[in-house]
PDB file of N, CA and C in Angstrom:
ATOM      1  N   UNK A   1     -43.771-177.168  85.024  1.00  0.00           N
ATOM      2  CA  UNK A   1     -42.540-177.107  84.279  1.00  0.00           C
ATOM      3  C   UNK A   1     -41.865-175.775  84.569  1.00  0.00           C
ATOM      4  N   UNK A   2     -40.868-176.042  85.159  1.00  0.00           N
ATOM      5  CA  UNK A   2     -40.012-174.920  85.522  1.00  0.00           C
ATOM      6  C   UNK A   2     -38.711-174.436  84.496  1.00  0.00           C
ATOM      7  N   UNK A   3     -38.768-173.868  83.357  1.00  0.00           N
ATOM      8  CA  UNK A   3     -37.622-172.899  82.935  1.00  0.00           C
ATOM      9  C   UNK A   3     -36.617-172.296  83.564  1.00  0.00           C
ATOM     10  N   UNK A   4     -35.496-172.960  83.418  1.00  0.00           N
ATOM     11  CA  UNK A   4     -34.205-172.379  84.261  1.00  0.00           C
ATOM     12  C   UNK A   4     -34.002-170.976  83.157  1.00  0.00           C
ATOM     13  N   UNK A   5     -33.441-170.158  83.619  1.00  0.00           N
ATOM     14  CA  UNK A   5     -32.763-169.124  82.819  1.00  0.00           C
ATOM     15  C   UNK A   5     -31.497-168.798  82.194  1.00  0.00           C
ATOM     16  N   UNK A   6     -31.285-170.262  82.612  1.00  0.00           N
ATOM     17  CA  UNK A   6     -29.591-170.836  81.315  1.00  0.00           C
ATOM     18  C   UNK A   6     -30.310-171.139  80.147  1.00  0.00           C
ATOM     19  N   UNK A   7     -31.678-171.858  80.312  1.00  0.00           N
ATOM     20  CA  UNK A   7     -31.981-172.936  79.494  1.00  0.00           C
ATOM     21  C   UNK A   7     -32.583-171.497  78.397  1.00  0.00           C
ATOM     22  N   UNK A   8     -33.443-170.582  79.389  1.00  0.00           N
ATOM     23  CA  UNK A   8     -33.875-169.508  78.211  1.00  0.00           C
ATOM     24  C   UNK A   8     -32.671-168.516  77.735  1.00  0.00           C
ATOM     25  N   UNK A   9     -31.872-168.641  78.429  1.00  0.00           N
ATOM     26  CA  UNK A   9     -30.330-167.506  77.367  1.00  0.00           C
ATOM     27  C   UNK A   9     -29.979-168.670  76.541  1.00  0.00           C
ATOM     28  N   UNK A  10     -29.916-169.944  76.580  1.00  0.00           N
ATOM     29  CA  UNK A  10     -29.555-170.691  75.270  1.00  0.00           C
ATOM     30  C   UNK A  10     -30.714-170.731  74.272  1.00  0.00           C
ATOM     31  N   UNK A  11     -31.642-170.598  74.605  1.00  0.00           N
ATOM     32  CA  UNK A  11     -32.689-170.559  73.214  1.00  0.00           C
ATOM     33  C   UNK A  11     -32.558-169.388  72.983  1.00  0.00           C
ATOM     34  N   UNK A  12     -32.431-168.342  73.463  1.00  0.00           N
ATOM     35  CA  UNK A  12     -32.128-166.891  72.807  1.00  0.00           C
ATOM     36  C   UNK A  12     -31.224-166.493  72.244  1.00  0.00           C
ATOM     37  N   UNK A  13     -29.771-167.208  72.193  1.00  0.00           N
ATOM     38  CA  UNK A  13     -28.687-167.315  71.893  1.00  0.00           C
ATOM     39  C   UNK A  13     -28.791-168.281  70.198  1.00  0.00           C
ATOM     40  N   UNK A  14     -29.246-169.417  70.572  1.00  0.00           N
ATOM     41  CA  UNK A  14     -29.124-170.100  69.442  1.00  0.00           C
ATOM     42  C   UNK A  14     -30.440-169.726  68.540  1.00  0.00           C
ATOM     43  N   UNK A  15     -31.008-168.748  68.683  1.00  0.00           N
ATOM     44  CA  UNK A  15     -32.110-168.387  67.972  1.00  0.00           C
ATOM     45  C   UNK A  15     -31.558-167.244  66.850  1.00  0.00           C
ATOM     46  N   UNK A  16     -30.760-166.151  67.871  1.00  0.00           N
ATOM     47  CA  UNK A  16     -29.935-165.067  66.875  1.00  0.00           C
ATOM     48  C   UNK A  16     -28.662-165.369  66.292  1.00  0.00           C
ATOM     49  N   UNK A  17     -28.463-166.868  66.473  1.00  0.00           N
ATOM     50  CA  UNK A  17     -27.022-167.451  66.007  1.00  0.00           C
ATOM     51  C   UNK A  17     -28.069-167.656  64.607  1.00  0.00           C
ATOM     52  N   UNK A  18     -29.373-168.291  64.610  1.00  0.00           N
ATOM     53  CA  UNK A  18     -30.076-168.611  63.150  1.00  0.00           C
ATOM     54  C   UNK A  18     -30.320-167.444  62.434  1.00  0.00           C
ATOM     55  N   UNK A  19     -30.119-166.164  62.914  1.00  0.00           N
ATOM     56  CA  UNK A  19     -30.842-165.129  62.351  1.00  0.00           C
ATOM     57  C   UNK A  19     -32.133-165.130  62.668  1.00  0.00           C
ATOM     58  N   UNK A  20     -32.821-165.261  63.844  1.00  0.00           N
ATOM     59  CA  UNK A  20     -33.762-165.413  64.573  1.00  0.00           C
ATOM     60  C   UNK A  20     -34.560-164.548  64.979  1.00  0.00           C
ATOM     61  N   UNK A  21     -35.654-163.748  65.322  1.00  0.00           N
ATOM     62  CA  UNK A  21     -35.179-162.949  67.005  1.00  0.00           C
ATOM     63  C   UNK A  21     -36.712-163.295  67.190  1.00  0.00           C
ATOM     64  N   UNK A  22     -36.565-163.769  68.470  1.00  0.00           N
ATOM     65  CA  UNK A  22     -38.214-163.971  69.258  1.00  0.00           C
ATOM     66  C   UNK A  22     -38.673-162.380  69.743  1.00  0.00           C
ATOM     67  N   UNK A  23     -39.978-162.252  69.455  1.00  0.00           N
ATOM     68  CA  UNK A  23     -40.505-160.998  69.489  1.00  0.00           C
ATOM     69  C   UNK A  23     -40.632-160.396  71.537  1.00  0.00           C
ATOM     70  N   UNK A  24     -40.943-159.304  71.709  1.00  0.00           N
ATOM     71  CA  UNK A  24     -40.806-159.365  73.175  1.00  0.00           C
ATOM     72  C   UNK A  24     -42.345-159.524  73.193  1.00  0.00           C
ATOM     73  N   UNK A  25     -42.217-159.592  74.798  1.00  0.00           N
ATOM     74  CA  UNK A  25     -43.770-159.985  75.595  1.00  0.00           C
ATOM     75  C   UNK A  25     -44.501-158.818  74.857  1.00  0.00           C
ATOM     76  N   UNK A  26     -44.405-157.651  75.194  1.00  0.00           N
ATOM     77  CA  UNK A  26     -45.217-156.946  74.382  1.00  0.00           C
ATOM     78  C   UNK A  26     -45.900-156.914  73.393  1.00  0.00           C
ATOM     79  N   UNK A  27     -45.323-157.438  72.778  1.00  0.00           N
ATOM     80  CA  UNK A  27     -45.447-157.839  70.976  1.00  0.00           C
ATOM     81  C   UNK A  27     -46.624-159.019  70.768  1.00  0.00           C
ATOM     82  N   UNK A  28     -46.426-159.586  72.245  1.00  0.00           N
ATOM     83  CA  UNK A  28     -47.122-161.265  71.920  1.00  0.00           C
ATOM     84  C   UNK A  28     -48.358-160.361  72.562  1.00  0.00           C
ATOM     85  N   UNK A  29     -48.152-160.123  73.578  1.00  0.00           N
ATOM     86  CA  UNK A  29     -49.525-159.493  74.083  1.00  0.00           C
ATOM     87  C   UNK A  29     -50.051-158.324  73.032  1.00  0.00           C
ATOM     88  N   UNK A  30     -49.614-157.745  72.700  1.00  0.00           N
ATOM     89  CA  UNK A  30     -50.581-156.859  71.401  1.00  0.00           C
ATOM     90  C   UNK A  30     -51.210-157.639  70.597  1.00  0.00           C
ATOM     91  N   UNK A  31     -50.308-158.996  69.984  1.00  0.00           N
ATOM     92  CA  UNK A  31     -50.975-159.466  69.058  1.00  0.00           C
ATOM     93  C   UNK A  31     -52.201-159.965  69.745  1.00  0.00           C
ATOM     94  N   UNK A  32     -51.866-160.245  70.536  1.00  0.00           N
ATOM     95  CA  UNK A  32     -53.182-161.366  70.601  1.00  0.00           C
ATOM     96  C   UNK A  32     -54.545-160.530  71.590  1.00  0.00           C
ATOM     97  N   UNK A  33     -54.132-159.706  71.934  1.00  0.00           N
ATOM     98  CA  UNK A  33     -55.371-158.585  72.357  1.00  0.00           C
ATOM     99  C   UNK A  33     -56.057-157.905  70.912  1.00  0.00           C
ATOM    100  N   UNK A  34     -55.547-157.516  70.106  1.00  0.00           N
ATOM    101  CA  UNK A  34     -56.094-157.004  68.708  1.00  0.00           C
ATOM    102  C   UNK A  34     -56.627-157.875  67.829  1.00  0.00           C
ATOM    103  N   UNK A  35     -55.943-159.677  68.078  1.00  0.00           N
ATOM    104  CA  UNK A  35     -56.548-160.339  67.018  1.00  0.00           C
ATOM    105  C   UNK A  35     -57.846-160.828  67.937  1.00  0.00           C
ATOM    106  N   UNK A  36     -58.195-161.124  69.286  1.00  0.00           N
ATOM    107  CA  UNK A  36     -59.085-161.486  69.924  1.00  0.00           C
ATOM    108  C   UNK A  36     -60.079-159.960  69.251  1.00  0.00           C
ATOM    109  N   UNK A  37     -59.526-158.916  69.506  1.00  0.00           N
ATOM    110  CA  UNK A  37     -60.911-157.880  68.945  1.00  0.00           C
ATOM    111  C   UNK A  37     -61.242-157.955  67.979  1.00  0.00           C
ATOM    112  N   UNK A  38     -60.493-158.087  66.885  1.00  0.00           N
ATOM    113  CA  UNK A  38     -60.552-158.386  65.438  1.00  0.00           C
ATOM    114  C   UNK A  38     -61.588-159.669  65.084  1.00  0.00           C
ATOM    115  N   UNK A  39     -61.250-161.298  66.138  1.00  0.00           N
ATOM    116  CA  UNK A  39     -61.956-162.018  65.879  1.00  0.00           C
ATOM    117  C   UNK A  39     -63.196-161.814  66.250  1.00  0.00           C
ATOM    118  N   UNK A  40     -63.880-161.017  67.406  1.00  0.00           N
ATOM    119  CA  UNK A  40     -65.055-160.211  67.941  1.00  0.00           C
ATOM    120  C   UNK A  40     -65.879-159.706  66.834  1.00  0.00           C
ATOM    121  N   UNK A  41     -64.911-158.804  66.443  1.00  0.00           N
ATOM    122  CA  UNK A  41     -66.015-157.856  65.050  1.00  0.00           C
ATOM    123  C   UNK A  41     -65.906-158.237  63.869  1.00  0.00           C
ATOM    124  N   UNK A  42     -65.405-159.774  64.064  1.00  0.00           N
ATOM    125  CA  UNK A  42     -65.282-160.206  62.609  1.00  0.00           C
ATOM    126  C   UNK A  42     -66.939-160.988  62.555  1.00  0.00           C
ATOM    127  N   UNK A  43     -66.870-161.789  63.721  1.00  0.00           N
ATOM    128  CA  UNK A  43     -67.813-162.451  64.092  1.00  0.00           C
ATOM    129  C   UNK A  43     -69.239-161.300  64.054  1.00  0.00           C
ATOM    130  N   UNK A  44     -68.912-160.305  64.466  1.00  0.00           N
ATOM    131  CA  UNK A  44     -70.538-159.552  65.081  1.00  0.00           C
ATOM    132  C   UNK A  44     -70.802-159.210  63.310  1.00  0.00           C
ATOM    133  N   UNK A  45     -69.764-158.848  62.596  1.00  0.00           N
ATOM    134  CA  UNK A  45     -70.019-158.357  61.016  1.00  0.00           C
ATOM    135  C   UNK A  45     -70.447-159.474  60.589  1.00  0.00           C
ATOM    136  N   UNK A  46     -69.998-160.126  60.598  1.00  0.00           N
ATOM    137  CA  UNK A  46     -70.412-162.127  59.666  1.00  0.00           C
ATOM    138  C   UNK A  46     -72.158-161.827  60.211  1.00  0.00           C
ATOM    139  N   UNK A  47     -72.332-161.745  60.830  1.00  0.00           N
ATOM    140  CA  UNK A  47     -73.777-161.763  61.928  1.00  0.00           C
ATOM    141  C   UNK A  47     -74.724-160.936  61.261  1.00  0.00           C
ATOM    142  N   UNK A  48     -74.136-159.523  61.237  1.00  0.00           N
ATOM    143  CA  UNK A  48     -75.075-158.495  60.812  1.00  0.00           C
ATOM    144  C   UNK A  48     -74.942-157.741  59.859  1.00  0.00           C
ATOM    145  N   UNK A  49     -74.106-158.604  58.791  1.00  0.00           N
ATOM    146  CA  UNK A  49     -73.828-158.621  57.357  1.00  0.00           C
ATOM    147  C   UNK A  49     -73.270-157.091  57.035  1.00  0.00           C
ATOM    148  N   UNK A  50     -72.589-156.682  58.138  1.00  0.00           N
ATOM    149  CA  UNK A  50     -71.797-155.391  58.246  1.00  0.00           C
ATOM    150  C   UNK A  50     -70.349-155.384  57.719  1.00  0.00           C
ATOM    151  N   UNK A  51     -70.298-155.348  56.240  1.00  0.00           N
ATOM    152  CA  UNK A  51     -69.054-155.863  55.423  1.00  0.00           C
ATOM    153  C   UNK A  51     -67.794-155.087  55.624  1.00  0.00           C
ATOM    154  N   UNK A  52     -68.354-153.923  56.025  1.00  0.00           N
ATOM    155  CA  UNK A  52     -66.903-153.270  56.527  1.00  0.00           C
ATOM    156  C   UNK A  52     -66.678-153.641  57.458  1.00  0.00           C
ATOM    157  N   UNK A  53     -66.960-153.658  58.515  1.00  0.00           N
ATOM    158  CA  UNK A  53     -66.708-154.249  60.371  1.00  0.00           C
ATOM    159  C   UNK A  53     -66.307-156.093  59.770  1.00  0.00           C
ATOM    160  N   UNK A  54     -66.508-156.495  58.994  1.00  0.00           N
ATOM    161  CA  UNK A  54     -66.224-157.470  58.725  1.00  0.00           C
ATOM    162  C   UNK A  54     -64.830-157.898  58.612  1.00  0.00           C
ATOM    163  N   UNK A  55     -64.881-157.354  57.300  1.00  0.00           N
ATOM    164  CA  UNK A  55     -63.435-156.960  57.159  1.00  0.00           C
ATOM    165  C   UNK A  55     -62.552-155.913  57.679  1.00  0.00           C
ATOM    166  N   UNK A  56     -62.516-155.179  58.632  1.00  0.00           N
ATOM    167  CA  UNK A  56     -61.983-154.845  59.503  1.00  0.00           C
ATOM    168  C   UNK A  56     -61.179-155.399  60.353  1.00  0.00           C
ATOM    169  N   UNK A  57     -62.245-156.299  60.957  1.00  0.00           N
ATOM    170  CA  UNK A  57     -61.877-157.738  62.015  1.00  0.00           C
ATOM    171  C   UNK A  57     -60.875-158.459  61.405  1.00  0.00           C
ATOM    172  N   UNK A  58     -61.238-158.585  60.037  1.00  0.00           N
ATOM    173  CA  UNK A  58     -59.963-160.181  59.369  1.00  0.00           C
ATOM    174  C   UNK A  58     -59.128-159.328  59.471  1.00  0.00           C
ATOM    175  N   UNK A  59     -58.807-158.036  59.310  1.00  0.00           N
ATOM    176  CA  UNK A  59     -57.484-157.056  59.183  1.00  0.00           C
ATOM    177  C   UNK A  59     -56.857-157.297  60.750  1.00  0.00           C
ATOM    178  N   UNK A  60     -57.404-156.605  61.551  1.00  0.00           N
ATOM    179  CA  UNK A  60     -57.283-156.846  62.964  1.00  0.00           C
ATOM    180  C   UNK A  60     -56.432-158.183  63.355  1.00  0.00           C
ATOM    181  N   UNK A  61     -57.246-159.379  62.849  1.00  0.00           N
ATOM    182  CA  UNK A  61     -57.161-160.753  63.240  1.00  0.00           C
ATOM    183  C   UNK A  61     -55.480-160.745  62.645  1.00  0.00           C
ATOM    184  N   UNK A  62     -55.428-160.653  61.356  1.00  0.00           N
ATOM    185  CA  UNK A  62     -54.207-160.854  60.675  1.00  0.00           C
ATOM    186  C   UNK A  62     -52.964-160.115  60.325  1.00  0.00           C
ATOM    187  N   UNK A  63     -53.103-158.348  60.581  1.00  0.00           N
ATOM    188  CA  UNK A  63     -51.886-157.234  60.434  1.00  0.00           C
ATOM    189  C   UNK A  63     -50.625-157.651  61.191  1.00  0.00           C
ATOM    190  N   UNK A  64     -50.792-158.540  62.144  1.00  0.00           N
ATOM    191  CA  UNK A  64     -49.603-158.189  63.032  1.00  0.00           C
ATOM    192  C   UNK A  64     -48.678-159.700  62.441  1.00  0.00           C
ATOM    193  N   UNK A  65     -48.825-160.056  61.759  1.00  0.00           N
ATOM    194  CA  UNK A  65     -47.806-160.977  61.114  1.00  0.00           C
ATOM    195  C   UNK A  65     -47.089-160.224  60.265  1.00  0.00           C
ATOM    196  N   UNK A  66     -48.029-159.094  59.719  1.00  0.00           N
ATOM    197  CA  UNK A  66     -46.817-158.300  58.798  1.00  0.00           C
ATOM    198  C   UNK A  66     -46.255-156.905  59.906  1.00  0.00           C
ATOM    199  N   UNK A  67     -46.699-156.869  60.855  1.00  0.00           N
ATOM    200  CA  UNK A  67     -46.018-155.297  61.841  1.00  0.00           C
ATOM    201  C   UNK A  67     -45.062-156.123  61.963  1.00  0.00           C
ATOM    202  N   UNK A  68     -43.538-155.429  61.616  1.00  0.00           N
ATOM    203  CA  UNK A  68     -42.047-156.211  62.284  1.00  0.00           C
ATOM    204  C   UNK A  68     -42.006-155.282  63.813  1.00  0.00           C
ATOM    205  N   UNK A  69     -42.540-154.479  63.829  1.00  0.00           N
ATOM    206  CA  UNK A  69     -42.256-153.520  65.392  1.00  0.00           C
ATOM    207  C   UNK A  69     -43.461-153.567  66.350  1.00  0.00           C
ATOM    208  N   UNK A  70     -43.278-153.439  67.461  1.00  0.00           N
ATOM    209  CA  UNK A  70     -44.358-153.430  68.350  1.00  0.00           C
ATOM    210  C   UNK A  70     -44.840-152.122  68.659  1.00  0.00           C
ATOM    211  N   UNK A  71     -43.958-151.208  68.206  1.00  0.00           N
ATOM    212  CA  UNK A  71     -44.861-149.506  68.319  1.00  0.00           C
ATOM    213  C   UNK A  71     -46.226-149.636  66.936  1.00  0.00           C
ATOM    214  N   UNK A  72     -44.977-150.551  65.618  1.00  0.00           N
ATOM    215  CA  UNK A  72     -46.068-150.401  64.515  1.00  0.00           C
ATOM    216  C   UNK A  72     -47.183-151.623  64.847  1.00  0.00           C
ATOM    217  N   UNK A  73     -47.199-152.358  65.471  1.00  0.00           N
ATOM    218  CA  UNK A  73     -48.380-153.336  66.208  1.00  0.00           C
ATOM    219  C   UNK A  73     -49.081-152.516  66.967  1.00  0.00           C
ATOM    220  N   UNK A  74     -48.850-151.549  67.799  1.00  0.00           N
ATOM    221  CA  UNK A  74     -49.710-150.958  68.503  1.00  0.00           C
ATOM    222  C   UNK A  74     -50.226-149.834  67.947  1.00  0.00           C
ATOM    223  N   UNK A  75     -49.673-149.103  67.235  1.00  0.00           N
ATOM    224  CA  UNK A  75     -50.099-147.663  66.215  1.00  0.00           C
ATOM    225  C   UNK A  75     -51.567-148.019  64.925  1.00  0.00           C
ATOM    226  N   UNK A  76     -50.990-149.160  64.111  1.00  0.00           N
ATOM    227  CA  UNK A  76     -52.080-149.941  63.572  1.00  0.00           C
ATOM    228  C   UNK A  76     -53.090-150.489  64.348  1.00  0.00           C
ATOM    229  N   UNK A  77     -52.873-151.266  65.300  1.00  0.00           N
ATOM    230  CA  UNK A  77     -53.931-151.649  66.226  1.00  0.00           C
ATOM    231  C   UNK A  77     -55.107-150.690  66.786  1.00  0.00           C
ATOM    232  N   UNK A  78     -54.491-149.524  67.293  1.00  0.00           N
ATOM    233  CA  UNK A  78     -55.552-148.721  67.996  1.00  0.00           C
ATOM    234  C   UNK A  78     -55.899-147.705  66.456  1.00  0.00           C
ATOM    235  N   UNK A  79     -55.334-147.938  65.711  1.00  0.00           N
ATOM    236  CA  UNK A  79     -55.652-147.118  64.218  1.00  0.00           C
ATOM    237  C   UNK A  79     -57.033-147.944  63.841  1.00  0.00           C
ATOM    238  N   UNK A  80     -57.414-148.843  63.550  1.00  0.00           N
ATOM    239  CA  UNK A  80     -58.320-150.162  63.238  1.00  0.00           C
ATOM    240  C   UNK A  80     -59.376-150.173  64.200  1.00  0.00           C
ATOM    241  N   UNK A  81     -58.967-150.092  65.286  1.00  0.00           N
ATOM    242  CA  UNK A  81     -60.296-149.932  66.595  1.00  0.00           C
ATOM    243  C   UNK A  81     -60.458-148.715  66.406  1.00  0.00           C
ATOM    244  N   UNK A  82     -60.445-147.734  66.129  1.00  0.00           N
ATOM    245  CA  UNK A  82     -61.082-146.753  65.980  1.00  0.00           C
ATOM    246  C   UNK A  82     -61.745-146.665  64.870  1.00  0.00           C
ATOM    247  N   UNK A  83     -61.287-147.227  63.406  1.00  0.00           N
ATOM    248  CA  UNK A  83     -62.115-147.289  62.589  1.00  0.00           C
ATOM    249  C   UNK A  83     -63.268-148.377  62.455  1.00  0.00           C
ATOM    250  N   UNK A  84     -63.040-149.343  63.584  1.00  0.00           N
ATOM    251  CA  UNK A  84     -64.590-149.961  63.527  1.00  0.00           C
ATOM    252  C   UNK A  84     -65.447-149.363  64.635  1.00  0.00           C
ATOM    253  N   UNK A  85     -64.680-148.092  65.513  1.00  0.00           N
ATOM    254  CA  UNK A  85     -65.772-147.925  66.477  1.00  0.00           C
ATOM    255  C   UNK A  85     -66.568-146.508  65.701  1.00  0.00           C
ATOM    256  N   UNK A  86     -65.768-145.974  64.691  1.00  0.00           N
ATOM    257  CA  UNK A  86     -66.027-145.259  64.198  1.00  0.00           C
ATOM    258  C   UNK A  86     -67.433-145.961  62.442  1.00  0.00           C
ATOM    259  N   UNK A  87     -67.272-146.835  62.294  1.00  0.00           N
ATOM    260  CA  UNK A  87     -67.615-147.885  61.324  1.00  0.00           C
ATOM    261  C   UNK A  87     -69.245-148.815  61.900  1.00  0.00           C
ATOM    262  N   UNK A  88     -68.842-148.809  63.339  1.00  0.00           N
ATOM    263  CA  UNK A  88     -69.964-149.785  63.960  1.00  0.00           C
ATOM    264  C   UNK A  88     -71.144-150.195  63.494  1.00  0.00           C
ATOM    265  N   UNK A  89     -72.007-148.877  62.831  1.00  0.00           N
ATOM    266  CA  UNK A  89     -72.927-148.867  62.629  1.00  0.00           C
ATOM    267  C   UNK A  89     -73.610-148.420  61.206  1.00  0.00           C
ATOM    268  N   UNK A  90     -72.106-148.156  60.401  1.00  0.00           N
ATOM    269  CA  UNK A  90     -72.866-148.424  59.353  1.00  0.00           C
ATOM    270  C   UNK A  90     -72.645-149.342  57.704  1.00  0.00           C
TER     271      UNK A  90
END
């Protein structure tokens, strides 16, 4: 399936005509690199009954529905991996 780039300036168009705005690539790729880590140490905490790393992970998995910015997706993100690498073990 090939996407012409009329066809994507009209979905981008009629998206901010709704009050819309599709997030950029960036944004999609943060999310889903932080919630894949998040789902990681959610899983290894569920495992080794490590309740903070636990919940860490569901944070991870779920913050970026509320970040509206992708600096604040990435600032929180590497904020969180550090507190479970900092957290790991106890």
């Amino acid at each position: 399936m090939n996407i012409q780039p009329s066809a994507l300036h009209d979905v981008q168009a009629l998206s901010e005509s709704m009050g819309l705005q599709l997030p950029s690539m960036a944004y999609i790729v943060g999310a889903l690199v932080f919630s894949a880590i998040g789902y990681v140490a959610w899983s290894y905490g569920r495992k080794m009954l490590h309740t903070r790393v636990k919940w860490l992970g569901m944070t991870l998995m779920l913050y970026s529905y509320v970040a509206s910015e992708t600096w604040i997706l990435y600032l929180a993100g590497v904020g969180l991996c550090v507190a479970l690498y900092v957290w790991r073990n106890e």
